[in-house]
Every structure is written in C-alpha cells, then in structure tokens.
Protein backbone atom coordinates (compact mmCIF):
# COMPACT_ATOMS: atom_id res chain seq x y z
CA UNK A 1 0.00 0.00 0.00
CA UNK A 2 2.85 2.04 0.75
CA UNK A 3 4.38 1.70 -2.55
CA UNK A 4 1.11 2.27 -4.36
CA UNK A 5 0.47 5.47 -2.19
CA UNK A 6 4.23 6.91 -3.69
CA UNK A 7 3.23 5.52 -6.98
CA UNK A 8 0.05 7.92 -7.20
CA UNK A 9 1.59 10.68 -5.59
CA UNK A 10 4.73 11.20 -8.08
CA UNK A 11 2.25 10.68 -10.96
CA UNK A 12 -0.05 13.35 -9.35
CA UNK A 13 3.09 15.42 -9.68
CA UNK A 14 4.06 15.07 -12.76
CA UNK A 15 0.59 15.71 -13.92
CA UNK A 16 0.54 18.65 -11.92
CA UNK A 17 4.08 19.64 -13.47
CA UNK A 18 2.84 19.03 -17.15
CA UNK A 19 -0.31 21.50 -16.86
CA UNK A 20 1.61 24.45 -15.11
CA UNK A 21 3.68 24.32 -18.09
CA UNK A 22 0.73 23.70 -20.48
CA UNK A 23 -0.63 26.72 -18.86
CA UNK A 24 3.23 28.56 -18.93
CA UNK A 25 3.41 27.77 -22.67
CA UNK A 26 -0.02 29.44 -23.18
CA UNK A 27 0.37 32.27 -21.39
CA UNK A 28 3.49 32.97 -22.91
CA UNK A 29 1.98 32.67 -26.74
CA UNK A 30 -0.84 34.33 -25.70
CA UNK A 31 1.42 37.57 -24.52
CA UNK A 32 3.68 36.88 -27.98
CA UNK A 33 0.68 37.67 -29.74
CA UNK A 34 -0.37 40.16 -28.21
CA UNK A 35 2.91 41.98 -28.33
CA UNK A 36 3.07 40.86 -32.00
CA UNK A 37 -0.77 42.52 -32.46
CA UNK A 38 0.32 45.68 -30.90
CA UNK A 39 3.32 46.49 -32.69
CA UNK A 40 1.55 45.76 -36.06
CA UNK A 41 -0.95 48.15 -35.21
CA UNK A 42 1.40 50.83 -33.76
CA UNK A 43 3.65 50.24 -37.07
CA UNK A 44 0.45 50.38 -39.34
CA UNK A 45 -0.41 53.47 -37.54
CA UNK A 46 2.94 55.71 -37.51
CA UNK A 47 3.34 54.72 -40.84
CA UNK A 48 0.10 55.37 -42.27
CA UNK A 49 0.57 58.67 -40.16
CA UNK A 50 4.43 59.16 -42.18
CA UNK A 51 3.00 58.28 -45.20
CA UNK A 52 0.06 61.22 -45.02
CA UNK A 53 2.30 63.99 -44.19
CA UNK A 54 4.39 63.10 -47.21
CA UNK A 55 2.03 62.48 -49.34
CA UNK A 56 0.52 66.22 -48.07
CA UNK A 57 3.96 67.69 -48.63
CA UNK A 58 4.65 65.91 -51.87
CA UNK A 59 0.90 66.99 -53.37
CA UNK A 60 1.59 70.54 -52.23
CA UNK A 61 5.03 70.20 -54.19
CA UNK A 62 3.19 68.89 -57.09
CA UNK A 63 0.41 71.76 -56.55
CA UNK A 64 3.41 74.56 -56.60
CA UNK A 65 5.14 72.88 -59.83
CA UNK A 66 1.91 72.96 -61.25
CA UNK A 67 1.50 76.35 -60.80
CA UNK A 68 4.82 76.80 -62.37
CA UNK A 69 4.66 75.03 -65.83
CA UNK A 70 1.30 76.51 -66.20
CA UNK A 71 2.66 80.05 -65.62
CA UNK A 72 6.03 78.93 -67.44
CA UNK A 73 5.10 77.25 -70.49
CA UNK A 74 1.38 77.83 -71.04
CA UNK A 75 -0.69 81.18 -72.05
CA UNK A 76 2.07 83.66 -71.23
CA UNK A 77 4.38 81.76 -73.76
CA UNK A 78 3.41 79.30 -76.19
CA UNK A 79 0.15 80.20 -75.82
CA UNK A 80 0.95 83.95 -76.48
CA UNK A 81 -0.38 85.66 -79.76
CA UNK A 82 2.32 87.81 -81.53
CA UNK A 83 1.74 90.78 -83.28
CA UNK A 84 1.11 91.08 -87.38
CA UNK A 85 3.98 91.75 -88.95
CA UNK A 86 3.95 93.85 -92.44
CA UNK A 87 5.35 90.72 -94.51
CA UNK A 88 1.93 88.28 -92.89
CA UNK A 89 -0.27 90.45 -94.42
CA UNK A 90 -2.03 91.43 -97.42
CA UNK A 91 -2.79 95.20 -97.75
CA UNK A 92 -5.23 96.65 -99.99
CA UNK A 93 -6.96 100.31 -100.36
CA UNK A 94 -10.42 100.73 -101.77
CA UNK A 95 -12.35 103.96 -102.87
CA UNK A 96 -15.59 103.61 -100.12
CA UNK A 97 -16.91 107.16 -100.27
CA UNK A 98 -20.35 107.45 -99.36
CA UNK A 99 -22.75 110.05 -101.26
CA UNK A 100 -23.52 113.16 -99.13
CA UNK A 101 -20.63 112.50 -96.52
CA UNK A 102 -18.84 115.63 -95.92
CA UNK A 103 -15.53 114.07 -96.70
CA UNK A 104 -14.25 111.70 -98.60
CA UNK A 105 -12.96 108.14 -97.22
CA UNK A 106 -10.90 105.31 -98.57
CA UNK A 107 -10.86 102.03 -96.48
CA UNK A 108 -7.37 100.26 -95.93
CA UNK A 109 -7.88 96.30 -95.55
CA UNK A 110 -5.68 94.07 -93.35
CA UNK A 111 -5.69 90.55 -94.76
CA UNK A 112 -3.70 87.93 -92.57
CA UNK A 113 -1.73 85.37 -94.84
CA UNK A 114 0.81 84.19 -92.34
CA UNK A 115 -0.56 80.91 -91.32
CA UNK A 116 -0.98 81.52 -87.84
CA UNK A 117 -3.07 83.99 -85.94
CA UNK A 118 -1.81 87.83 -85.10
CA UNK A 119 -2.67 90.20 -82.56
CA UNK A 120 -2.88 93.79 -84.50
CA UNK A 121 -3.84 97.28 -82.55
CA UNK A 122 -3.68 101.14 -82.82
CA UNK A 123 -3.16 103.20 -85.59
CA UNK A 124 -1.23 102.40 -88.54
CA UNK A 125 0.98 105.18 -90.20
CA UNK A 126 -0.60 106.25 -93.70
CA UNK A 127 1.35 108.57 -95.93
CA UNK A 128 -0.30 110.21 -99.22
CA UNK A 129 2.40 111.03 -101.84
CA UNK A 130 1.34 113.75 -103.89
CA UNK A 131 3.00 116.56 -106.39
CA UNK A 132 3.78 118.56 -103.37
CA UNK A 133 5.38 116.36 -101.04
CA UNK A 134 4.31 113.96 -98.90
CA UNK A 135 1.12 114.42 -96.84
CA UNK A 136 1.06 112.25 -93.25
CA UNK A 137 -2.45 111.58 -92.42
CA UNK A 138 -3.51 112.60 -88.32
CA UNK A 139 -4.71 109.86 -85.64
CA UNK A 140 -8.80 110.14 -84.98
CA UNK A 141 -9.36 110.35 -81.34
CA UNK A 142 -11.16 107.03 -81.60
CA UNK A 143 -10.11 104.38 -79.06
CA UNK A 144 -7.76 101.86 -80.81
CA UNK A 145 -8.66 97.86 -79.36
CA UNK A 146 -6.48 95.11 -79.81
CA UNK A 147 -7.87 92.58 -81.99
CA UNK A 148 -7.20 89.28 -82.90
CA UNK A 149 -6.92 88.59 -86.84
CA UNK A 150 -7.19 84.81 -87.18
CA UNK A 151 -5.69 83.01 -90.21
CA UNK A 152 -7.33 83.79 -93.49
CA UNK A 153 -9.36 86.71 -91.92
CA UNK A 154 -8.93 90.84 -92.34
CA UNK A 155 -9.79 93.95 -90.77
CA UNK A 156 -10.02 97.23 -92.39
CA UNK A 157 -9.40 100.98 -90.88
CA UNK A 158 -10.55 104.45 -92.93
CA UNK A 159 -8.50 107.42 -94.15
CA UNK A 160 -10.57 110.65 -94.94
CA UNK A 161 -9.59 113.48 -96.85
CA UNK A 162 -11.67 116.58 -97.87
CA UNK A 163 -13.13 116.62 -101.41
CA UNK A 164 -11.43 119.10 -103.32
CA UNK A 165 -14.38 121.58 -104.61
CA UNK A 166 -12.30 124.70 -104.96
CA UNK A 167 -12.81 124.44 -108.51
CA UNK A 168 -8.91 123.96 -109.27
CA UNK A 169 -6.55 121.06 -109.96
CA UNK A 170 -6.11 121.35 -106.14
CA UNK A 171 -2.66 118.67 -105.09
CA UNK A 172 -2.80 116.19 -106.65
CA UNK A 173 -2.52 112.20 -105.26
CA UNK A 174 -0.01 109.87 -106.78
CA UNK A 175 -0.16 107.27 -103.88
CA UNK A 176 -0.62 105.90 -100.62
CA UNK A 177 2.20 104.52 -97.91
CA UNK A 178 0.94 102.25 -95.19
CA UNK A 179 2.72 100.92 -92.10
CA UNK A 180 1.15 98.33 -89.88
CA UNK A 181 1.21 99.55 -86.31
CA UNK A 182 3.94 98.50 -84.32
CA UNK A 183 5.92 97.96 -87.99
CA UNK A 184 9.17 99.94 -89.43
CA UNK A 185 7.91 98.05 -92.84
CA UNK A 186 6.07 99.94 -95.08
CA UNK A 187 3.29 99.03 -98.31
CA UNK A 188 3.40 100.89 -100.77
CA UNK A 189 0.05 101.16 -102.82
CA UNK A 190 -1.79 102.69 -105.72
CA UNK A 191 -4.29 105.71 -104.01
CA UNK A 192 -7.97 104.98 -105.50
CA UNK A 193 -9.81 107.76 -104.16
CA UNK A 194 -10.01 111.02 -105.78
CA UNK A 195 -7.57 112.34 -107.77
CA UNK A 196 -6.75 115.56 -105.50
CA UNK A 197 -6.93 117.21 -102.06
CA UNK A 198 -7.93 121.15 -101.96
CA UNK A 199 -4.34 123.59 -101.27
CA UNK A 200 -4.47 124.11 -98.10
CA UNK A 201 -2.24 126.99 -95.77
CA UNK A 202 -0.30 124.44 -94.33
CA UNK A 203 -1.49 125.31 -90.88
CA UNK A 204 -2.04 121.04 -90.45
CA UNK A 205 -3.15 117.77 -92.16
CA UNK A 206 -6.74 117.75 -93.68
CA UNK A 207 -6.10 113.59 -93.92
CA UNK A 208 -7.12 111.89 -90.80
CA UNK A 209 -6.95 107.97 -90.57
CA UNK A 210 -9.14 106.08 -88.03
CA UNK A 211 -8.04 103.13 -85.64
CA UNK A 212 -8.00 99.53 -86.85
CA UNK A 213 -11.53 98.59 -87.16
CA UNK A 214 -12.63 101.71 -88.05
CA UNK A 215 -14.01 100.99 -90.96
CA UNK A 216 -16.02 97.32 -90.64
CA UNK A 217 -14.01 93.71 -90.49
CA UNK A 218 -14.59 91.05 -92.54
CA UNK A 219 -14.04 87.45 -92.31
C-alpha cells in the first residue's frame, strides 16, 4: 500500500508539473501575440501617419510645380499671340466714299496670310504722296482695341480726306504709304480715291486715318 500510495503521488506530480507548463506555454503565446498585435498596429499606424504627411507635402510640391509650368510654359508663352507683322499680311486700299458724306474716305484692308493667328492694334501710319510732297495723315481720337486677326481673316481701318471743290486742280494724289502699327515696314500702294486734295495753308493735315476697325471687319 505504501508503494502504491508513492506511486500515485509522483504521478499526481508530474501531472501537476505538465499542466503548469501547459498553462506557462499558453500564457506565454498568448502575450507573444499580443505583443506581435500591438506592434503591427502601432507600425500600421505611424506609418500610415508618415505616409500622409508626405504624401501632403509631396501633393503641395506637385500643386506649386503645377503652378509653375502653367505660368512657365502655357498662355504667357506658347500660348501667347504675336503681333502682325507687315510681310503676314495682305494690304489693300479701296475707294468707299459714301454720297452726301462731308468728306471723302478710302478704307485700308488688313488681310492675314501668315498661317498663324496675329494680334494687331492702334493706328497704322498712312502717308499720301502727292506733287507737293508727302502728306502724313492725323490719328482720330477714336479708341484703338487690340484685336485678334485669325488666319485667313482681315480687318479694315478708314483714311478721310476733304473733297477738293475749290474748282482747281487742287494737289494732286499719286499714292498711298501704309505701315502696320507697331511695324518699321512699309506698303506701298496705288491711291484709288479722288484724284486731288484742296491747297491748303499748311497750318495742319486735312487727312485723318481712323483706328483699326474703323471701318467694318470682314471674315
């Protein structure tokens, strides 16, 4: 009896041995995972949290570099419309008196043939050549707008002159100069108005020319 009595006890033991470590080994994964669980989530979250700010800073780079090539490359250069330049364009003078207007007018036409479109504003310079000299005509106080001549399109300004109804060969007209605005280049072209301008005293022009525009624009 003895014997089975120190039999039962050691095996109790042991038995008692085996779950404390069951339990030990538990435990012990349990707090692995755990501590595995936590730092995956604390990792997760500082580096969502890293990720944010530099995805903040780097969109707010991209924003500012956006800003740039827009304001670099876009509308204020390529996208930019130059000027007409005397050479782009076709200029041609037509006789377009009205009856019973007090002075005569002929209409100056702006034709773009350079391919591309052409910003053209102002006043251009207009020079009659006549027996006498030359005659420079005088800027209208009309307001002179910009205007964009596409491609293929024109624009036409006036130049009036007073009808010559002193009853003598008055000066007489052998032909018109023309300068773009904004040009050196000059056109030189046959006048088709009337044949003479009245002598004046010389005290100032009687030709005035109007701005660009000033006399219809066709298409």
């Amino acid at each position: 009896m003895r014997v089975n009595k120190i039999t039962i006890a050691a095996l109790a033991v042991v038995a008692g041995l085996s779950l404390t470590a069951c339990q030990n080994d538990d435990a012990a994964a349990t707090d692995r995972s755990n501590a595995s669980s936590s730092s995956s989530k604390g990792g997760s979250t500082s580096g969502g949290s890293a990720q944010g700010a530099a995805k903040d800073s780097a969109g707010n780079g991209d924003a500012d570099e956006g800003q740039g090539t827009v304001v670099g490359t876009g509308s204020n250069e390529n996208g930019t419309i130059g000027k007409c330049r005397t050479d782009e364009l076709e200029v041609t003078a037509t006789d377009s008196t009205i009856d019973g207007d007090e002075d005569n007018t002929v209409a100056v036409t702006f034709t773009n043939g350079g391919g591309r479109d052409c910003s053209i504003a102002g006043f251009a310079g207009v020079d009659l050549k006549t027996n006498a000299g030359t005659v420079s005509a005088e800027r209208t106080g009309e307001s002179a707008p910009a205007t964009v001549l596409k491609d293929g399109t024109s624009v036409s300004f006036s130049i009036s002159y007073p009808v010559n109804d002193t009853g003598g060969s008055g000066v007489r007209i052998t032909g018109l100069v023309v300068t773009p605005p904004n040009e050196t280049k000059s056109v030189t072209l046959d006048w088709p108005g009337a044949a003479s301008l009245p002598v004046t005293d010389g005290s100032g022009t009687p030709v005035k020319v109007g701005p660009i525009g000033s006399a219809g624009q066709g298409g």
